[in-house]
PDB file of N, CA and C in Angstrom:
ATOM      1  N   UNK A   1     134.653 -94.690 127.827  1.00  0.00           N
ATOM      2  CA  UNK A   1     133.397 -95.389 127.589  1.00  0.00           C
ATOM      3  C   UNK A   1     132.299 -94.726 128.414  1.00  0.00           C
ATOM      4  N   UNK A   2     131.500 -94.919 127.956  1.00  0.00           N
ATOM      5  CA  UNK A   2     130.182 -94.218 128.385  1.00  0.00           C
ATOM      6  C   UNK A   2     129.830 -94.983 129.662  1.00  0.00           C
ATOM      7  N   UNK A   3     128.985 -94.373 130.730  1.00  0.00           N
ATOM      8  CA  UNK A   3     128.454 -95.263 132.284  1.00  0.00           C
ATOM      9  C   UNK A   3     126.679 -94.895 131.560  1.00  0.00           C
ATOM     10  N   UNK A   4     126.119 -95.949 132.334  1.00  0.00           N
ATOM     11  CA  UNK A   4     124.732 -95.952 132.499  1.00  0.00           C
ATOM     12  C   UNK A   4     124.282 -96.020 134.046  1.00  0.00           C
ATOM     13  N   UNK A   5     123.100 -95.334 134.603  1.00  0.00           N
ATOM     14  CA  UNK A   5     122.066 -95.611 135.585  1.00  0.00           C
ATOM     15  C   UNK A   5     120.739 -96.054 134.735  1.00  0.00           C
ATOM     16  N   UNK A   6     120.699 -97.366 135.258  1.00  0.00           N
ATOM     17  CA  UNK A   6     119.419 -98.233 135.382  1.00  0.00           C
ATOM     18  C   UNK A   6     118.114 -97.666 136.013  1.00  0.00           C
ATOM     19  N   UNK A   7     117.110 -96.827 135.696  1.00  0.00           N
ATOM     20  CA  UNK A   7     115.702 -96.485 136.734  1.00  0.00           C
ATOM     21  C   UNK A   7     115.348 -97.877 137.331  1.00  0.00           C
ATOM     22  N   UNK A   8     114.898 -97.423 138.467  1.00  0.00           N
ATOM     23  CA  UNK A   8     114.378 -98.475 139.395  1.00  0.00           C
ATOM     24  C   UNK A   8     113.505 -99.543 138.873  1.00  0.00           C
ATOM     25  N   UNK A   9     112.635 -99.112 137.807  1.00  0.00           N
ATOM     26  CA  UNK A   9     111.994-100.103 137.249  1.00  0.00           C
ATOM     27  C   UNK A   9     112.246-100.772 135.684  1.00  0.00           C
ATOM     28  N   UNK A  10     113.722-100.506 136.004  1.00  0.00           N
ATOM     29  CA  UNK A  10     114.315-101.166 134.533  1.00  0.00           C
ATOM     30  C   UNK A  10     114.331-101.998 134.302  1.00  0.00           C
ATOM     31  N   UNK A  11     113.632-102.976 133.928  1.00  0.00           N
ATOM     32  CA  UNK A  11     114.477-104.472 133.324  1.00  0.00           C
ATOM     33  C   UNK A  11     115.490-105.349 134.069  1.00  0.00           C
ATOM     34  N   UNK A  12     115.690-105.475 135.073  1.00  0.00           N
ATOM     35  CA  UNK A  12     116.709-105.873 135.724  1.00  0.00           C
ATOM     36  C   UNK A  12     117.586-107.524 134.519  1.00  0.00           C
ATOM     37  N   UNK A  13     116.722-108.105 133.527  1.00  0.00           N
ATOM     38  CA  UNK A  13     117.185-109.102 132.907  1.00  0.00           C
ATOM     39  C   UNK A  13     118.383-108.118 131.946  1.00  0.00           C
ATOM     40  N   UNK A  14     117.530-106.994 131.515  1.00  0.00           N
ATOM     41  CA  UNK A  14     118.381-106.058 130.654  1.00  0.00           C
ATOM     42  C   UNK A  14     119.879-105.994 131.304  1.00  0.00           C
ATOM     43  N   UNK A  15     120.030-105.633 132.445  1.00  0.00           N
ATOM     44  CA  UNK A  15     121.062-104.962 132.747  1.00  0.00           C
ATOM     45  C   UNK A  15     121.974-106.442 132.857  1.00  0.00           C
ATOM     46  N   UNK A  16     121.462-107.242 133.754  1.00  0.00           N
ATOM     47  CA  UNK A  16     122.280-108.813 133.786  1.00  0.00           C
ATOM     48  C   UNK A  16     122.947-109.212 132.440  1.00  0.00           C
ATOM     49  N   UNK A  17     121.793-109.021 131.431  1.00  0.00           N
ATOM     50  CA  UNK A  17     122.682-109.679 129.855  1.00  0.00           C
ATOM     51  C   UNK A  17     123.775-108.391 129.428  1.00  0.00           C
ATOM     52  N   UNK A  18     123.281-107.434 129.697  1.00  0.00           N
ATOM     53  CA  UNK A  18     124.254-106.232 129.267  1.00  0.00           C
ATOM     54  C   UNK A  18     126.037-106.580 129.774  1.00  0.00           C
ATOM     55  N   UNK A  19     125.964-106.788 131.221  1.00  0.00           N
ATOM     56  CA  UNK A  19     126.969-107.132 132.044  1.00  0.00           C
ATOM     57  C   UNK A  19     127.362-109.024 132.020  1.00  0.00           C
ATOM     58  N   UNK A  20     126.653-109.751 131.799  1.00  0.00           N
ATOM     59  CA  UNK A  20     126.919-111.368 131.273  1.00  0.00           C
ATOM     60  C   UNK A  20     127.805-111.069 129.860  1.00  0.00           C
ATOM     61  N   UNK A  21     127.340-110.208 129.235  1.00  0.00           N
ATOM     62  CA  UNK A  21     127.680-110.162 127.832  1.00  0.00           C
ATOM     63  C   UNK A  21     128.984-109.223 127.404  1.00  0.00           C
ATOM     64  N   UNK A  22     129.096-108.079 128.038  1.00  0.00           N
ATOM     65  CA  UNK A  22     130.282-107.169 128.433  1.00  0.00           C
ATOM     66  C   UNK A  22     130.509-106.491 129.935  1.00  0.00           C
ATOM     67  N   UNK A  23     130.812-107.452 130.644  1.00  0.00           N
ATOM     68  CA  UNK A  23     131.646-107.026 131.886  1.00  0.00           C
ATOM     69  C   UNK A  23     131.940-105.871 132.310  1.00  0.00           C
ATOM     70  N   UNK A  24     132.620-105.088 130.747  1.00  0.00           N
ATOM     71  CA  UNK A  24     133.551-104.074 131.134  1.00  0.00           C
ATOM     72  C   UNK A  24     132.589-102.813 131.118  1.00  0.00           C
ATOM     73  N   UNK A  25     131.185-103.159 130.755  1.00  0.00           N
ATOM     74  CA  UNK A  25     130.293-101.811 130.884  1.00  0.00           C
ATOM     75  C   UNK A  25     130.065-101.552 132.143  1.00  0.00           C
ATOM     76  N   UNK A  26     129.864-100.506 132.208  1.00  0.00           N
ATOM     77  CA  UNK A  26     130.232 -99.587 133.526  1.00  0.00           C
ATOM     78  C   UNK A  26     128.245 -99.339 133.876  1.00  0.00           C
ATOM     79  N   UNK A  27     127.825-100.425 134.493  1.00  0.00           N
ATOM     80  CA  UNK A  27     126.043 -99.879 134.408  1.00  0.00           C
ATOM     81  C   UNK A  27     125.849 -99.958 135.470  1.00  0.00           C
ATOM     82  N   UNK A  28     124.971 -99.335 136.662  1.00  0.00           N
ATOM     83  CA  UNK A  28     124.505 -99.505 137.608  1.00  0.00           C
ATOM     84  C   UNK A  28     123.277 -99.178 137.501  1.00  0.00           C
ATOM     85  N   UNK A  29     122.350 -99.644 138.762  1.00  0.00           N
ATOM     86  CA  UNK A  29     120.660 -99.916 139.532  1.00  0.00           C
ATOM     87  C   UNK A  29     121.136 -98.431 139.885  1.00  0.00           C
ATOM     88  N   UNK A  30     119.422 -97.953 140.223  1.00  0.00           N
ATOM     89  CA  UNK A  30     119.403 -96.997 141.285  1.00  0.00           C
ATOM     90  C   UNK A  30     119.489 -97.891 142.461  1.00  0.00           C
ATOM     91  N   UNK A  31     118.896 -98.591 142.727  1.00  0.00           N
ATOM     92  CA  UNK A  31     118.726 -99.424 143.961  1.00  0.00           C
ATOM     93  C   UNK A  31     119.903 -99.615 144.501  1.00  0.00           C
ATOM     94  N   UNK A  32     121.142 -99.626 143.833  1.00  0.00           N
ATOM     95  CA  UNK A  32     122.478-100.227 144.070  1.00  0.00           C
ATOM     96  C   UNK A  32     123.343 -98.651 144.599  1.00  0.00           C
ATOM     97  N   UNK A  33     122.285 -97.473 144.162  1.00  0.00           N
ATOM     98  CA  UNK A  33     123.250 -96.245 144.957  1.00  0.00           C
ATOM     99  C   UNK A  33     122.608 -95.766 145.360  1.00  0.00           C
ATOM    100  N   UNK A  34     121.816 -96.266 146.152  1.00  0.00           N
ATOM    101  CA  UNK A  34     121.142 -95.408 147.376  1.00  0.00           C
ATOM    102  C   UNK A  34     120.050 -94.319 147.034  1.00  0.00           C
ATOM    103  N   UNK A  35     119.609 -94.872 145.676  1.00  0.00           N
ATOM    104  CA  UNK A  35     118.210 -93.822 145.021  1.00  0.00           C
ATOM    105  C   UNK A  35     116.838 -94.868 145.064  1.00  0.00           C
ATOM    106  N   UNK A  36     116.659 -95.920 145.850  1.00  0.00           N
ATOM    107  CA  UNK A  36     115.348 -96.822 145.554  1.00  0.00           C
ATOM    108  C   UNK A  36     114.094 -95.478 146.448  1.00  0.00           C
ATOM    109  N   UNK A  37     113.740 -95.748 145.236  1.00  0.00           N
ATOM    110  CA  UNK A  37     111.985 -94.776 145.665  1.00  0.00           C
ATOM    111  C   UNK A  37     112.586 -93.056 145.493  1.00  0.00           C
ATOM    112  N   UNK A  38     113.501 -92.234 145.069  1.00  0.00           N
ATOM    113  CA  UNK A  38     113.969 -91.318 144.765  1.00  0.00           C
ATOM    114  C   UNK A  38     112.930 -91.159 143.506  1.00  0.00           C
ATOM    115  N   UNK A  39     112.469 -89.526 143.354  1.00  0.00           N
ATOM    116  CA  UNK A  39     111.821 -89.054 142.512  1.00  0.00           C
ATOM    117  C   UNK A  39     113.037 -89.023 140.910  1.00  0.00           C
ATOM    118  N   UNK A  40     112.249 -88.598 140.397  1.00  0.00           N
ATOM    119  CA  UNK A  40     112.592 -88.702 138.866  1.00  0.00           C
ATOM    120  C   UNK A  40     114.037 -87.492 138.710  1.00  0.00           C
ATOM    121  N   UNK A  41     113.611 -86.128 138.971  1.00  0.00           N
ATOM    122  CA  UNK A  41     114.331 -85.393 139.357  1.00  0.00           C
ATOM    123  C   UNK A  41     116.042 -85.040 140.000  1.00  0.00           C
ATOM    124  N   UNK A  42     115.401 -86.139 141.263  1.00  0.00           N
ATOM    125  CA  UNK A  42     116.834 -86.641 141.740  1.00  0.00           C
ATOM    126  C   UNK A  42     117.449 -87.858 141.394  1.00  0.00           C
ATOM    127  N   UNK A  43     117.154 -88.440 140.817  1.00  0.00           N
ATOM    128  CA  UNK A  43     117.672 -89.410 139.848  1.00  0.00           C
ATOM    129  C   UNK A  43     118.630 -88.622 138.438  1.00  0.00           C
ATOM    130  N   UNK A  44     117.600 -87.850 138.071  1.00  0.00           N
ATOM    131  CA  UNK A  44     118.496 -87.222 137.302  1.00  0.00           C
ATOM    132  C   UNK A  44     119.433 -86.276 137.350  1.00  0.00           C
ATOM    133  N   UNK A  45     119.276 -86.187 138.444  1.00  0.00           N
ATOM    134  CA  UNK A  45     120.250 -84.889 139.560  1.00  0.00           C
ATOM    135  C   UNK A  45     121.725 -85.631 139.343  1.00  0.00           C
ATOM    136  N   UNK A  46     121.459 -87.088 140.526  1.00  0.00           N
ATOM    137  CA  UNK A  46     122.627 -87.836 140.597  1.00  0.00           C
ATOM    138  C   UNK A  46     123.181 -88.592 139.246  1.00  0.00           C
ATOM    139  N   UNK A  47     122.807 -88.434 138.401  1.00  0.00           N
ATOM    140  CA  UNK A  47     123.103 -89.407 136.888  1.00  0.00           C
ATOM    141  C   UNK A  47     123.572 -88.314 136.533  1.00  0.00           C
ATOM    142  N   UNK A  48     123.850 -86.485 136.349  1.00  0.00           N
ATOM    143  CA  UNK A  48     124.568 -85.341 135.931  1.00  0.00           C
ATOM    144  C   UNK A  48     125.319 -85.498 136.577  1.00  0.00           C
ATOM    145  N   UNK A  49     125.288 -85.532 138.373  1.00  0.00           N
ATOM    146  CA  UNK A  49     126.822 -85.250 138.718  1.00  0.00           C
ATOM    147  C   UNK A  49     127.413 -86.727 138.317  1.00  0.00           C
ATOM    148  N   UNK A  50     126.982 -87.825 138.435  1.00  0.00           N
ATOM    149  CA  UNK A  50     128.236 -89.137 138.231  1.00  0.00           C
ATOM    150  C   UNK A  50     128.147 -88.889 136.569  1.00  0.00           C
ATOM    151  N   UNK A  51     127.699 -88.375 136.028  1.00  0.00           N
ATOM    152  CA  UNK A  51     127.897 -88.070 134.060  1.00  0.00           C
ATOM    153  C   UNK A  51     127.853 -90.018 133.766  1.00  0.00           C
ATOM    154  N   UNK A  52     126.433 -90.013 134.074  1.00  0.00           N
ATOM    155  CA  UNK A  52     125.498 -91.379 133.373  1.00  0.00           C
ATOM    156  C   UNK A  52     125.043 -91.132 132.586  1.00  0.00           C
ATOM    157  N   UNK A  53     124.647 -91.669 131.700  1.00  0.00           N
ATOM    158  CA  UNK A  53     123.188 -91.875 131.195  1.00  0.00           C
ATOM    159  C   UNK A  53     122.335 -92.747 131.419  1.00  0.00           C
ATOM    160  N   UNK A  54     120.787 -91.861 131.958  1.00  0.00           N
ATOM    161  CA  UNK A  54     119.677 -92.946 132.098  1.00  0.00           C
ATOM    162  C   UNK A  54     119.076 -93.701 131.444  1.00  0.00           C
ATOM    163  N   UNK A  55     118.605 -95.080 131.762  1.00  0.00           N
ATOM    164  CA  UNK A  55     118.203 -96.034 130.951  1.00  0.00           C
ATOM    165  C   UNK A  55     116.895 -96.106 131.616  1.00  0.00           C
ATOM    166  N   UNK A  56     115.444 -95.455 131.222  1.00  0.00           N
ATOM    167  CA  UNK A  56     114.383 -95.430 132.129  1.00  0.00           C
ATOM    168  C   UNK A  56     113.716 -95.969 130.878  1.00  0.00           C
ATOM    169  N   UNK A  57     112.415 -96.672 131.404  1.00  0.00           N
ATOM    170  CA  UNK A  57     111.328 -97.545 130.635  1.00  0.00           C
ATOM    171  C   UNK A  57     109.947 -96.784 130.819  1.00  0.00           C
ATOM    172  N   UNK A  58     110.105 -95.333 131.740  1.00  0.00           N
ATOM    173  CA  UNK A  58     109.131 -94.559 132.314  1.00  0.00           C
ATOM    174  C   UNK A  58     108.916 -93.462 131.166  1.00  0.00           C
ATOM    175  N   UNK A  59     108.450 -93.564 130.475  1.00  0.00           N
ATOM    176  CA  UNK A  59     107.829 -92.699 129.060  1.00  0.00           C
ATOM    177  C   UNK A  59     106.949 -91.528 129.558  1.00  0.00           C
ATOM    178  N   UNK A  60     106.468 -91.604 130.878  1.00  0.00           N
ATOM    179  CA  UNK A  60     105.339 -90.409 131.361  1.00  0.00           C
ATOM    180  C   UNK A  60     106.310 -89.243 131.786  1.00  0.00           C
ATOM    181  N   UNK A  61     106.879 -89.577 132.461  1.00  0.00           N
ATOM    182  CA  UNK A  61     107.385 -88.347 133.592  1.00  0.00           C
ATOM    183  C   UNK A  61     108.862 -88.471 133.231  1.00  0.00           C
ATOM    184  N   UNK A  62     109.937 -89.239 133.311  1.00  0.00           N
ATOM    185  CA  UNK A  62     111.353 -89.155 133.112  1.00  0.00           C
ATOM    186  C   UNK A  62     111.622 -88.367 132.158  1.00  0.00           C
ATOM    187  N   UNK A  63     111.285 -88.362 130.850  1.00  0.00           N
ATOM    188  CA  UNK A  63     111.185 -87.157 129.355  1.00  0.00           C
ATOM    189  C   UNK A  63     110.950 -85.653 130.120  1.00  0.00           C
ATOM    190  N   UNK A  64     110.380 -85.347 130.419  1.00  0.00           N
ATOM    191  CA  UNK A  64     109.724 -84.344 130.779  1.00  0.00           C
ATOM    192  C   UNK A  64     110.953 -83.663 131.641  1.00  0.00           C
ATOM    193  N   UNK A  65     111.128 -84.154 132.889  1.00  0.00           N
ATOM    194  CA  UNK A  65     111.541 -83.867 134.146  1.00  0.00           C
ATOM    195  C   UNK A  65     113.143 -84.100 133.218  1.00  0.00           C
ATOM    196  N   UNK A  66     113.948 -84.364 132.295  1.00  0.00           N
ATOM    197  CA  UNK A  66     114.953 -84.491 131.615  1.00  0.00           C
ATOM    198  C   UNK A  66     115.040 -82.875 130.340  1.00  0.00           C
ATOM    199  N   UNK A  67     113.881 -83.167 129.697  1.00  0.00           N
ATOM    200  CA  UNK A  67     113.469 -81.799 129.193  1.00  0.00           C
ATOM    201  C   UNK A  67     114.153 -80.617 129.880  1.00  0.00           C
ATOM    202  N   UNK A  68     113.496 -80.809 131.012  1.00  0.00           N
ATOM    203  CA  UNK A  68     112.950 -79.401 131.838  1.00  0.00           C
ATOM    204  C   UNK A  68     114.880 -79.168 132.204  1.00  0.00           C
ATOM    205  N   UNK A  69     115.499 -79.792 132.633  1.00  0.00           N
ATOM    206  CA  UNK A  69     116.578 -80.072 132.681  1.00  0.00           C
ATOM    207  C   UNK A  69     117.367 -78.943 132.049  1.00  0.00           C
ATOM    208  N   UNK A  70     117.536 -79.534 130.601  1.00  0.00           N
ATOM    209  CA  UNK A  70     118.050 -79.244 129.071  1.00  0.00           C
ATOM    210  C   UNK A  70     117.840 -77.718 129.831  1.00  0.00           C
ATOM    211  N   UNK A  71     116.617 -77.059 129.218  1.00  0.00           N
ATOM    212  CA  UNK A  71     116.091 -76.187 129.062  1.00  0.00           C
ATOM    213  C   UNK A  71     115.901 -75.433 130.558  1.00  0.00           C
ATOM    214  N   UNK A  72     116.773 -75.377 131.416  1.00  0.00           N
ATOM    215  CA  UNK A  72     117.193 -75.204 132.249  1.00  0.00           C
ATOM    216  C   UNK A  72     118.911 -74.807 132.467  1.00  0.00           C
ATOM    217  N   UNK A  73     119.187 -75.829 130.828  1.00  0.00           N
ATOM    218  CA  UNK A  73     121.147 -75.577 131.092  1.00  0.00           C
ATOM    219  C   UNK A  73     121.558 -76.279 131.845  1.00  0.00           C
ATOM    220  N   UNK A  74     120.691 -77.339 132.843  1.00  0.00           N
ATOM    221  CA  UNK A  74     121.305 -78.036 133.907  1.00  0.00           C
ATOM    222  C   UNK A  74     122.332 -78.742 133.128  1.00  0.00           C
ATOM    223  N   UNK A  75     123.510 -79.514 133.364  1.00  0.00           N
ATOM    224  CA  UNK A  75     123.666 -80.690 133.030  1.00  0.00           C
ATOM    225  C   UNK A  75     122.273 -82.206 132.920  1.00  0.00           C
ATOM    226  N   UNK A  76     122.535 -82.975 131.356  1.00  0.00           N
ATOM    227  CA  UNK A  76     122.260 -83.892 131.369  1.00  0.00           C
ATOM    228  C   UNK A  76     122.350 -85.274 130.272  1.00  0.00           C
ATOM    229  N   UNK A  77     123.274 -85.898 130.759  1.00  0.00           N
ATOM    230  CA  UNK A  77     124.522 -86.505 130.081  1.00  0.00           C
ATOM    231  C   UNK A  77     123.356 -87.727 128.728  1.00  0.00           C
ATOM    232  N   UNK A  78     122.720 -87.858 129.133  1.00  0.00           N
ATOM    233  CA  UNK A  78     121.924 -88.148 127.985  1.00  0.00           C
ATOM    234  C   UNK A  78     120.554 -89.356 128.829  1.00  0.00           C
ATOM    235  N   UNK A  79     119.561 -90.044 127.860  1.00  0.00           N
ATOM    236  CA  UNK A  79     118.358 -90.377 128.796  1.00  0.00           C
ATOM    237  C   UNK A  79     118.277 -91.250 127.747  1.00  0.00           C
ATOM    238  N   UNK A  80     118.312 -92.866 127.293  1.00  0.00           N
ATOM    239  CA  UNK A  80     117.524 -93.414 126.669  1.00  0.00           C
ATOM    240  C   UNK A  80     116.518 -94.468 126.692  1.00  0.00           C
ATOM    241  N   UNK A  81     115.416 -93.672 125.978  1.00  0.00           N
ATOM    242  CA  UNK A  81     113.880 -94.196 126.679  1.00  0.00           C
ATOM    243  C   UNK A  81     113.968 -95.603 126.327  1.00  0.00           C
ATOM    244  N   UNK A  82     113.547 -96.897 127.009  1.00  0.00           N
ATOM    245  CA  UNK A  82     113.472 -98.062 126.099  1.00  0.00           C
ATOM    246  C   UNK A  82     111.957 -98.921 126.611  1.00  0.00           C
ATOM    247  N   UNK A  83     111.504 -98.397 125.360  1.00  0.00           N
ATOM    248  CA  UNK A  83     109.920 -99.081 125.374  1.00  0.00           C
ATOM    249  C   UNK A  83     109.984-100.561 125.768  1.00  0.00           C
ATOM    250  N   UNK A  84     108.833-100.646 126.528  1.00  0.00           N
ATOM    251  CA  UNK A  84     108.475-102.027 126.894  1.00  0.00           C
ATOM    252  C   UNK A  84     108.541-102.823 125.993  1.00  0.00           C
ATOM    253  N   UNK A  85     107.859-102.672 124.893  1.00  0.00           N
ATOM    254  CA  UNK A  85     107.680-103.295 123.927  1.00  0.00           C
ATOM    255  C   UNK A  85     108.937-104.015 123.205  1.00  0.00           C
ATOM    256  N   UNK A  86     110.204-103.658 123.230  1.00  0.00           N
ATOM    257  CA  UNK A  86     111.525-104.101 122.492  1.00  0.00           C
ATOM    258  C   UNK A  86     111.918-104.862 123.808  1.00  0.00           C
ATOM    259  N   UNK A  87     112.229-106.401 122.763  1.00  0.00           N
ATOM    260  CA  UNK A  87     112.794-106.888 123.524  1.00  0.00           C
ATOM    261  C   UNK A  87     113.932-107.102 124.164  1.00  0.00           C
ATOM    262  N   UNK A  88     114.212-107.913 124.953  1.00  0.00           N
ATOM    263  CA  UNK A  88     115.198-107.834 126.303  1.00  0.00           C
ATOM    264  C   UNK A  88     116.765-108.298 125.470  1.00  0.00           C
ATOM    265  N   UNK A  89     116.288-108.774 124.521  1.00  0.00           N
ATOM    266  CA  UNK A  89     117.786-109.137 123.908  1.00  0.00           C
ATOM    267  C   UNK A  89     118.110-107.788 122.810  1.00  0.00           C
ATOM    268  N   UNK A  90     117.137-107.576 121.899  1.00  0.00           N
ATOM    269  CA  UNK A  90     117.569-106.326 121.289  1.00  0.00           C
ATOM    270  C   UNK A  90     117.795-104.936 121.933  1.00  0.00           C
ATOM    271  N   UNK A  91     117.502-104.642 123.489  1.00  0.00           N
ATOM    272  CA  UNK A  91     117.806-104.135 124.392  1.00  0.00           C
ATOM    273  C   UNK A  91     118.969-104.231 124.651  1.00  0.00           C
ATOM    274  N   UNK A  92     119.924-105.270 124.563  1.00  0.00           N
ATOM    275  CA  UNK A  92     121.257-105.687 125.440  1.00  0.00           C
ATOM    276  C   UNK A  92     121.721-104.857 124.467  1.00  0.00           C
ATOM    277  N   UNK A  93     121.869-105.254 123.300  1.00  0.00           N
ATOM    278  CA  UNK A  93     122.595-105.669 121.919  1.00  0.00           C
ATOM    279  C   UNK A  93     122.705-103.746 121.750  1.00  0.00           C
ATOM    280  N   UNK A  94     122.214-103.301 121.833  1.00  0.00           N
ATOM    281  CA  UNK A  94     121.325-101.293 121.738  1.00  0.00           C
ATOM    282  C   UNK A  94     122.451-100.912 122.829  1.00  0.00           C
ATOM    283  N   UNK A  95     122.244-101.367 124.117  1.00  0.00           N
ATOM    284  CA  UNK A  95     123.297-101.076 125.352  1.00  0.00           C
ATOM    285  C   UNK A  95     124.399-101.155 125.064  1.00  0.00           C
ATOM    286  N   UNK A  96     124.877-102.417 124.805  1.00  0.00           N
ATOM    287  CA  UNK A  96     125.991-102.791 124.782  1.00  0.00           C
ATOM    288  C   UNK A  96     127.206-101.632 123.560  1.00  0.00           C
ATOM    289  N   UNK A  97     125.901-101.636 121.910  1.00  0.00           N
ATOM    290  CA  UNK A  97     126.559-100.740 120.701  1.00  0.00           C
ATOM    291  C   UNK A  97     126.468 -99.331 121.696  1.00  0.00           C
ATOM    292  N   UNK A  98     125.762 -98.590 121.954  1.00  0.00           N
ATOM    293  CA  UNK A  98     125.844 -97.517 122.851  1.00  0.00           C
ATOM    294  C   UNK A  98     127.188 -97.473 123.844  1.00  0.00           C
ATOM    295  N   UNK A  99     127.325 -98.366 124.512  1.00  0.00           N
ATOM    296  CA  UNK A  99     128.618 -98.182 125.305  1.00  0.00           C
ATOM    297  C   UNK A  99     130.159 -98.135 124.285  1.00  0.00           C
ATOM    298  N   UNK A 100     129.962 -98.802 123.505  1.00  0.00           N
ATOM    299  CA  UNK A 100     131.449 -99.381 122.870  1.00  0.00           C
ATOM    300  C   UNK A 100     131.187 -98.469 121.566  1.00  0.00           C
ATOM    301  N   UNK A 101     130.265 -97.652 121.283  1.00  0.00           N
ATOM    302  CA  UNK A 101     130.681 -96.974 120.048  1.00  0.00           C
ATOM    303  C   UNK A 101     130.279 -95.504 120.348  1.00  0.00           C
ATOM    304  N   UNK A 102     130.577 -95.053 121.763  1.00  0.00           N
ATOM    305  CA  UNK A 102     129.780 -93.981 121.716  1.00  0.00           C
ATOM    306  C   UNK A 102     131.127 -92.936 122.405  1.00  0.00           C
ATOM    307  N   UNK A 103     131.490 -91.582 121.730  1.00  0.00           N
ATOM    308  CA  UNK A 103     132.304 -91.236 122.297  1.00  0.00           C
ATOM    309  C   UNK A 103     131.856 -91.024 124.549  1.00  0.00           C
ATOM    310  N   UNK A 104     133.015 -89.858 125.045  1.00  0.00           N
ATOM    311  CA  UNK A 104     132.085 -89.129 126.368  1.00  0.00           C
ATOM    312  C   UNK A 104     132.005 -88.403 125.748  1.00  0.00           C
ATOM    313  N   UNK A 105     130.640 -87.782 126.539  1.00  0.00           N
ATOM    314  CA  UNK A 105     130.016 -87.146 126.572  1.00  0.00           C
ATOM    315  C   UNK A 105     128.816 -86.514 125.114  1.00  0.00           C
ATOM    316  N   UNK A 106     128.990 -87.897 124.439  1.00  0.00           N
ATOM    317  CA  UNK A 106     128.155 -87.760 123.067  1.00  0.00           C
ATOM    318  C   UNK A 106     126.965 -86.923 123.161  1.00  0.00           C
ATOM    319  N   UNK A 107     126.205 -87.845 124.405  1.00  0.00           N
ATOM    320  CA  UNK A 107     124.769 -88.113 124.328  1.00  0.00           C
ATOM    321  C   UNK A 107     124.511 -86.958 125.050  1.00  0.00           C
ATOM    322  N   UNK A 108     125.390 -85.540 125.428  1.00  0.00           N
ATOM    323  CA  UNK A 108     125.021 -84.906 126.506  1.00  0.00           C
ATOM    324  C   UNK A 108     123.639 -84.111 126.068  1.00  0.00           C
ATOM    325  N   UNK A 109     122.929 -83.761 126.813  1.00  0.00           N
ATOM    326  CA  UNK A 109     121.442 -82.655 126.669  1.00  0.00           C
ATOM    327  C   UNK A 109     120.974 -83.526 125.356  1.00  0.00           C
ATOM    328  N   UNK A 110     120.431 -84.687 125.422  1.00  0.00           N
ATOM    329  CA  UNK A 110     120.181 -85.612 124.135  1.00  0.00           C
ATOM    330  C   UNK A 110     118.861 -86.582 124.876  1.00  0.00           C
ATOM    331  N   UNK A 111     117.851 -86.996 124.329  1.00  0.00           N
ATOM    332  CA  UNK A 111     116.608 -87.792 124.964  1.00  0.00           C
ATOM    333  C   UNK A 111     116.791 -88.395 123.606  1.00  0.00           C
ATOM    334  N   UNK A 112     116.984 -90.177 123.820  1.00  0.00           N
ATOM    335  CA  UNK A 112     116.576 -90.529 122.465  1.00  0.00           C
ATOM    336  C   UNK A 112     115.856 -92.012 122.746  1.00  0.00           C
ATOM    337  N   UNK A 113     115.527 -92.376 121.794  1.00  0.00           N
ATOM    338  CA  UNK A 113     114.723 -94.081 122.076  1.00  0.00           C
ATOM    339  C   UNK A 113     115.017 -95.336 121.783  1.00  0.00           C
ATOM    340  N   UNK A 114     115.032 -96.227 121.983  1.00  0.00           N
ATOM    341  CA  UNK A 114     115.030 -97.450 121.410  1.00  0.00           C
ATOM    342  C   UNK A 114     114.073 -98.477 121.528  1.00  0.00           C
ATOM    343  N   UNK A 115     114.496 -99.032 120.244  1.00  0.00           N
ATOM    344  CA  UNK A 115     115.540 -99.250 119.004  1.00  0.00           C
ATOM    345  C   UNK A 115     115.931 -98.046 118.640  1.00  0.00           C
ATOM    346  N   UNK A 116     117.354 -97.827 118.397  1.00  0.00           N
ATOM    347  CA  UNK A 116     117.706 -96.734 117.240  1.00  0.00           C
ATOM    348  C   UNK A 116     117.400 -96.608 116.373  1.00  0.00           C
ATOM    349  N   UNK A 117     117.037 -97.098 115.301  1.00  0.00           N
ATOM    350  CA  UNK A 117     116.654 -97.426 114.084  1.00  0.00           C
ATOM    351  C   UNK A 117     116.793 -96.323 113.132  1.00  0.00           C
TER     352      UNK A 117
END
């Protein structure tokens, strides 16, 4: 099953219903590993080596600094953007199908958005 890192300014309701709702997903905070106030960069540094994928709501700079990544060859296990705008339950529901239908390492060198649609 796939792991997620939460950006610092994720949704914290998101991640609670994700984990209220399936337990067995494997999601963590930055805040919870020792990345609170860590640049974008090293966030995505540490989400390649633990082979996460990020769940950032930061549309300016996280894309980019993930890009640069790719196109670099770095490792980067995948990034999905989730607009403010979608709500906190069709958010879970997106997480949750992502974890339980997604092979490893699907999403690797992959930026995508939600909703899937």
């Amino acid at each position: 099953m796939v792991r997620f890192l939460a950006d610092e300014n994720f949704n914290n309701q998101i991640v609670r219903g994700v984990l209220r709702q399936s337990p067995d997903i494997d999601i963590v905070r930055v805040q919870d590993v020792g990345l609170s106030g860590a640049d974008d960069p090293t966030v995505l540094a540490w989400a390649a080596q633990e082979e996460r994928i990020v769940l950032p709501h930061d549309v300016t700079t996280m894309i980019t600094f993930a890009y640069e990544r790719i196109q670099a060859e770095l490792s980067m296990p995948g990034l999905f953007e989730v607009s403010r705008s979608v709500t906190v339950g069709l958010t879970i529901e997106e997480v949750i199908l992502i974890a339980k239908c997604s092979l490893d390492k699907e999403w690797e060198g992959q930026v995508r958005f939600l909703p899937l649609q």
